[in-house]
C-alpha atoms as a PDB file:
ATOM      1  CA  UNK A   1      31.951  44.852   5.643  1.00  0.00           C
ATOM      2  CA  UNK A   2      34.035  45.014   8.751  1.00  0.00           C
ATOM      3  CA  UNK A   3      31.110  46.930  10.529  1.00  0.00           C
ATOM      4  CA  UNK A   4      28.817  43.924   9.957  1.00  0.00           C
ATOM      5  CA  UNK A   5      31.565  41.819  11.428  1.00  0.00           C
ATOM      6  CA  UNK A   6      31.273  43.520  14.509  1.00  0.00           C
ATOM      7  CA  UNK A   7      27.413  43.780  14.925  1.00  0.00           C
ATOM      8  CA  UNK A   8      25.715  40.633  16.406  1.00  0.00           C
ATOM      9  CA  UNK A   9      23.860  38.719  14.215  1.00  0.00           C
ATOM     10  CA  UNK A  10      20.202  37.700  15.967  1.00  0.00           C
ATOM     11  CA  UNK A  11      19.282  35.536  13.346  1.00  0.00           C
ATOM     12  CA  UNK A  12      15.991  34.552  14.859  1.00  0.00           C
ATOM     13  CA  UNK A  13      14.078  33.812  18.129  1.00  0.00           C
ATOM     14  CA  UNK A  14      13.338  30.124  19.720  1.00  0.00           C
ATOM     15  CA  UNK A  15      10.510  29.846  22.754  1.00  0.00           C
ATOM     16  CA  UNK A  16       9.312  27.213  24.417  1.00  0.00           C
ATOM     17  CA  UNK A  17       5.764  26.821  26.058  1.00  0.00           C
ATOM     18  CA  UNK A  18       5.294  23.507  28.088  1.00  0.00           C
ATOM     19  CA  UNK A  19       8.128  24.269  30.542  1.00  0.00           C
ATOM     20  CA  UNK A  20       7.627  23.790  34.943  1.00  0.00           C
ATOM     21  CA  UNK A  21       9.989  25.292  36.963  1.00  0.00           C
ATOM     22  CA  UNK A  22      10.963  23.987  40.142  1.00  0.00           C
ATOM     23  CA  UNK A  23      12.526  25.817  43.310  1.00  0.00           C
ATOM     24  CA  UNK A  24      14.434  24.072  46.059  1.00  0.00           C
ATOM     25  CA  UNK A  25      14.711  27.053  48.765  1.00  0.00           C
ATOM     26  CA  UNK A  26      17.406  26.332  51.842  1.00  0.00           C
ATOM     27  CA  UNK A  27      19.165  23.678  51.041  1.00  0.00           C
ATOM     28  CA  UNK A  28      22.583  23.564  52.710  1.00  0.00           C
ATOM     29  CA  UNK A  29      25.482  24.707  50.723  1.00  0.00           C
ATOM     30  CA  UNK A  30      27.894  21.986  50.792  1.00  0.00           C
ATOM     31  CA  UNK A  31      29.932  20.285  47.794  1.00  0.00           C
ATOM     32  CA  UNK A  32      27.724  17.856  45.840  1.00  0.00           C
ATOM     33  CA  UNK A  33      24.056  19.583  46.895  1.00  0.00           C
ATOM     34  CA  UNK A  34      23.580  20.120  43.403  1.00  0.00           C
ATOM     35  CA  UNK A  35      23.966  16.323  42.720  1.00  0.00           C
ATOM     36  CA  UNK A  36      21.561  15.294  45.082  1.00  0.00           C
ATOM     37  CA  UNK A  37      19.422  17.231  44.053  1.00  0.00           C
ATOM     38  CA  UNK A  38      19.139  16.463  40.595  1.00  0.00           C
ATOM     39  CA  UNK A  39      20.271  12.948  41.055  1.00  0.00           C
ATOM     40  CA  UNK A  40      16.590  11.697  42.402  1.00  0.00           C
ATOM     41  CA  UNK A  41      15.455  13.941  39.219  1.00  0.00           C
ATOM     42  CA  UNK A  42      17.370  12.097  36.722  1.00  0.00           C
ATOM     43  CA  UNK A  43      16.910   8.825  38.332  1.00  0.00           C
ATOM     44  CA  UNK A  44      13.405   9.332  37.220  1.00  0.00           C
ATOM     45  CA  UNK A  45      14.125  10.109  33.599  1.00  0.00           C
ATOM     46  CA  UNK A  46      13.444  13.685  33.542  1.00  0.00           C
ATOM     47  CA  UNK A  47      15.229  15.858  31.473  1.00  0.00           C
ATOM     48  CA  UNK A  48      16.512  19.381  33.196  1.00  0.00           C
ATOM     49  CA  UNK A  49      16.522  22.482  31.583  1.00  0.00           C
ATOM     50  CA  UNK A  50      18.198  25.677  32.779  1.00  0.00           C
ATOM     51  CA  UNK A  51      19.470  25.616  36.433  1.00  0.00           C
ATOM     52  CA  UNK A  52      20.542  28.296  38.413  1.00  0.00           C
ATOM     53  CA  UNK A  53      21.944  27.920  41.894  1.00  0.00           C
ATOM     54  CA  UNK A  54      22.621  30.851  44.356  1.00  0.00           C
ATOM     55  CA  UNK A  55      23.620  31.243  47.709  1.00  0.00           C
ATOM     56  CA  UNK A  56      21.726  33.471  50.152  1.00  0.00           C
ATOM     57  CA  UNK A  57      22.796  35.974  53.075  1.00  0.00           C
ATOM     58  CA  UNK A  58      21.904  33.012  55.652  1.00  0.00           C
ATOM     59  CA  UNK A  59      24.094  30.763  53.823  1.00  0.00           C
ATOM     60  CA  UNK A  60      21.653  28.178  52.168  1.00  0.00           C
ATOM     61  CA  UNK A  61      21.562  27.983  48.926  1.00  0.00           C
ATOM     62  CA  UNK A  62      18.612  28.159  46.542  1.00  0.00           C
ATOM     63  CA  UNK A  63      18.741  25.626  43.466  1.00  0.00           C
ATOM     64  CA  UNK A  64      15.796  26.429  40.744  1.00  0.00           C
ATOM     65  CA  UNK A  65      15.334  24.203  37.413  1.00  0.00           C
ATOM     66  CA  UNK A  66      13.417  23.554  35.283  1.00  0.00           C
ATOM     67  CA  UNK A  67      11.747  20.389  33.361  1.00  0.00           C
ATOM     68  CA  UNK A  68       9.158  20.018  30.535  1.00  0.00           C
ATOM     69  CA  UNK A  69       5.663  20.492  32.148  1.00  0.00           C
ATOM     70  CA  UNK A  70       4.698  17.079  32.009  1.00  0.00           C
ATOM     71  CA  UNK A  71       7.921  15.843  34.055  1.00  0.00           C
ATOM     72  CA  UNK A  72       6.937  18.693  36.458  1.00  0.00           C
ATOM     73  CA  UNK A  73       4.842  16.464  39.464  1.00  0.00           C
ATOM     74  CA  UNK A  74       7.318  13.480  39.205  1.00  0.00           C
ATOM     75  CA  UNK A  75      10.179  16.085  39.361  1.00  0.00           C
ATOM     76  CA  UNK A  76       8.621  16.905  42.548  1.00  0.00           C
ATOM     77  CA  UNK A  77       7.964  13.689  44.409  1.00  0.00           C
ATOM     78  CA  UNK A  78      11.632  12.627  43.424  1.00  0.00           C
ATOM     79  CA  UNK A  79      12.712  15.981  45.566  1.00  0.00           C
ATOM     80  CA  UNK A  80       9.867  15.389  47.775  1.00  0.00           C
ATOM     81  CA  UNK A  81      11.052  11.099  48.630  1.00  0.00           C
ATOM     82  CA  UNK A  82      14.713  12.832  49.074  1.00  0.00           C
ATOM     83  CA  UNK A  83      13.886  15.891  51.199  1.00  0.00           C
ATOM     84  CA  UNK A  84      15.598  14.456  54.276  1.00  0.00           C
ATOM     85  CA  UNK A  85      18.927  14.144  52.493  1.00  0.00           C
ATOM     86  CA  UNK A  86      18.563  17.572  51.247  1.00  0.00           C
ATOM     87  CA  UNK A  87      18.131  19.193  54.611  1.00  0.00           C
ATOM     88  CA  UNK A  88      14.484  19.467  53.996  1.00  0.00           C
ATOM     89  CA  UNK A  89      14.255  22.326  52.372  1.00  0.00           C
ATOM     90  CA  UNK A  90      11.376  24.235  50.644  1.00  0.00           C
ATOM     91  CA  UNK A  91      10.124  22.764  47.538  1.00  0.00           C
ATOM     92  CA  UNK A  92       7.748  25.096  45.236  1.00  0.00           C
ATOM     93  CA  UNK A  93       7.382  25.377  41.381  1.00  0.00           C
ATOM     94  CA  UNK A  94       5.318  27.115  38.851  1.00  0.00           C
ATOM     95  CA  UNK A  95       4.240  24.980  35.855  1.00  0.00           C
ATOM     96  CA  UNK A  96       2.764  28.122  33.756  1.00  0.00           C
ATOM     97  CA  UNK A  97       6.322  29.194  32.584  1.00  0.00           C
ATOM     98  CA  UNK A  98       7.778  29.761  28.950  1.00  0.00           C
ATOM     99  CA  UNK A  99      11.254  30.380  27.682  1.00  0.00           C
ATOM    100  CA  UNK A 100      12.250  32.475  25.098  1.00  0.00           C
ATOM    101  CA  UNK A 101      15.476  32.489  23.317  1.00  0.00           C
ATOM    102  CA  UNK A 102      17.340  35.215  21.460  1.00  0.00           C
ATOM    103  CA  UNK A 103      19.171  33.166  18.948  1.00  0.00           C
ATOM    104  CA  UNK A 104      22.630  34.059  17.023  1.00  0.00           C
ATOM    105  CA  UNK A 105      26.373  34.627  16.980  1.00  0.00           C
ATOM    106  CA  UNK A 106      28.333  37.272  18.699  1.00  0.00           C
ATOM    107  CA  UNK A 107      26.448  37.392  21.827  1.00  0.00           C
ATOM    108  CA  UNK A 108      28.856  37.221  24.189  1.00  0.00           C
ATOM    109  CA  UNK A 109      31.112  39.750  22.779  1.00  0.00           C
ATOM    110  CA  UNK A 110      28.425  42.519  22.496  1.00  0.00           C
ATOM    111  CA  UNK A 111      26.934  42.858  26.186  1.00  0.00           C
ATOM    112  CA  UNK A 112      24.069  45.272  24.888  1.00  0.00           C
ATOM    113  CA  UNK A 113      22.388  42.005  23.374  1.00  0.00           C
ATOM    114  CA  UNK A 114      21.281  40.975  26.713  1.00  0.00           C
ATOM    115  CA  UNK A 115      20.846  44.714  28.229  1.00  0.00           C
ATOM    116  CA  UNK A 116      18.328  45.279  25.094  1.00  0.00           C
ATOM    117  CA  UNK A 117      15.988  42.388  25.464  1.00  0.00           C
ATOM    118  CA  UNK A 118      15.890  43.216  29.188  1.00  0.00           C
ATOM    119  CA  UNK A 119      14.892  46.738  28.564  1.00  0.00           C
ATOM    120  CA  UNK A 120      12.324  45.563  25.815  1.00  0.00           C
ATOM    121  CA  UNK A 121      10.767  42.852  27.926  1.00  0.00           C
ATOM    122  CA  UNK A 122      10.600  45.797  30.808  1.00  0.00           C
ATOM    123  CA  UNK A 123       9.103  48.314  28.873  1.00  0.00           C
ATOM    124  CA  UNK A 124       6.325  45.624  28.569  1.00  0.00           C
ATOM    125  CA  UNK A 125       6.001  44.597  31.747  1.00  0.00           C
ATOM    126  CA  UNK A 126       7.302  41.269  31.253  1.00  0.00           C
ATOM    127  CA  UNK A 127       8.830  40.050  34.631  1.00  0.00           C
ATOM    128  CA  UNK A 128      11.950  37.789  33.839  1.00  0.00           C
ATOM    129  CA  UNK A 129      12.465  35.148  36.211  1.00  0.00           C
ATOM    130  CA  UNK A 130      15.718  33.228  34.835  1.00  0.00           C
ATOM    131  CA  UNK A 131      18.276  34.090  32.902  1.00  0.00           C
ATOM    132  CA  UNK A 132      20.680  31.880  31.014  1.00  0.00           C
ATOM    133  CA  UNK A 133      23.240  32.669  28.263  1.00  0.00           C
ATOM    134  CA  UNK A 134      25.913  30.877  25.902  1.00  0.00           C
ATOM    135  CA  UNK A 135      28.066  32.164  22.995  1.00  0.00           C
ATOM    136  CA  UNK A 136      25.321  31.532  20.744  1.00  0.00           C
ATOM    137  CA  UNK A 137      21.846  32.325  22.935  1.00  0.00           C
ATOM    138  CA  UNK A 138      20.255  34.088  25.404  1.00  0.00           C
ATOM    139  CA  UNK A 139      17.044  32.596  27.236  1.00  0.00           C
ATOM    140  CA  UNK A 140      14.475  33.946  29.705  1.00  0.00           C
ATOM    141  CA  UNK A 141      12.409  31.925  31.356  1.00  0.00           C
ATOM    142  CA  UNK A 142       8.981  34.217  32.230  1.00  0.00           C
ATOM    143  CA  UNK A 143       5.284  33.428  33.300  1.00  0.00           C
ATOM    144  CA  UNK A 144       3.554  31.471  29.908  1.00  0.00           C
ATOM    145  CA  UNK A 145       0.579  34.281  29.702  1.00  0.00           C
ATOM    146  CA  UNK A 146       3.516  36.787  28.545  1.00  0.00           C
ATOM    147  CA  UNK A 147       5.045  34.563  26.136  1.00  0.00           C
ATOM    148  CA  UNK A 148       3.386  36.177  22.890  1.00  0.00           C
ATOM    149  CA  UNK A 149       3.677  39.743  24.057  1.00  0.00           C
ATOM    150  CA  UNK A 150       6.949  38.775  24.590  1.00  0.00           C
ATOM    151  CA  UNK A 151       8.154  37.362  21.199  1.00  0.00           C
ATOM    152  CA  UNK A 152       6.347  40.114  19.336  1.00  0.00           C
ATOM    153  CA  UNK A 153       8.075  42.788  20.967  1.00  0.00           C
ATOM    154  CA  UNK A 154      11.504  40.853  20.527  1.00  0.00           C
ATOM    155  CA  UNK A 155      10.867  40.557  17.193  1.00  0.00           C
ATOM    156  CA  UNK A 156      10.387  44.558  16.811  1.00  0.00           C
ATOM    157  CA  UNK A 157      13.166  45.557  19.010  1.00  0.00           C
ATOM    158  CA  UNK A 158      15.800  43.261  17.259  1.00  0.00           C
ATOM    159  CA  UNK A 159      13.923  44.255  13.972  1.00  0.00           C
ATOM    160  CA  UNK A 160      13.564  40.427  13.072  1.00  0.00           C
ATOM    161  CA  UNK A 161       9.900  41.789  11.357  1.00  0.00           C
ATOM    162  CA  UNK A 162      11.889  44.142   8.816  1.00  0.00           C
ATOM    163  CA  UNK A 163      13.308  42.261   5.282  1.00  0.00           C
ATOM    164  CA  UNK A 164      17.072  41.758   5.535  1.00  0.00           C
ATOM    165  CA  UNK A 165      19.059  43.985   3.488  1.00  0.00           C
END
């Protein structure tokens, strides 16, 4: 019994299909960048997903979300109408995306959750293009035409397709 305790439990897999991802490249970093530039997104109703925000060599920072595809062109006029503010950086997105979530507890205590569904995804050529974790999940977001390949070969790897014992 005590071994089970210590082996994380992936009790299933969650993905999501209709997902837009949006990309504000050079903004400045400077406190409260991330506000304005989410502010004009909720202002419009839109609900934000995973964020990441990152800071390059030149010192602007790069601030990447992302919304349910059908928010996605609104999402981007609201950035678009507040460009000025931001510095008037580069706005691109991608609204072909999917996330996919490994689902369970003891994630964050056993680091070779993570390093295993990056391997499996590699070993199928699935490019992952954000990551995001909690004590409880960790989600990819990828392009949506590798979604399925992606879940089945999940499901194998974390042997989610074999009866529990």
């Amino acid at each position: 019994d005590e071994v089970d305790m210590e082996k994380p439990v992936i009790s299933g897999i969650a993905f999501t299909r209709d997902e837009a991802k949006i990309i504000v490249r050079g903004a400045p970093d400077t406190p409260g960048i991330a506000y304005k530039i989410l502010g004009p997104v909720s202002a419009e109703n839109i609900e934000v997903d995973m964020i990441v925000q990152n800071v390059g060599k030149d010192g602007a920072a790069d601030f990447t979300f992302t919304v349910h595809r059908n928010d996605f062109a609104r999402a981007q006029e609201a950035l678009r109408k507040a460009s000025e503010e931001l510095g008037n950086p580069e706005i691109i997105g991608d609204d072909k995306i999917a996330k996919v979530s490994l689902v369970g507890v003891g994630m964050r205590s056993h680091a070779g959750v993570a390093s295993k569904m990056f391997e499996t995804l590699a070993k199928e050529g699935v490019n992952i293009e954000m990551i995001s974790t909690s004590e409880i999940k960790v989600s990819v977001v990828m392009a949506e035409k590798y979604l399925e390949l992606a879940v089945r070969a999940l499901h194998s790897a974390f042997e989610l397709d074999q009866p529990s014992s």
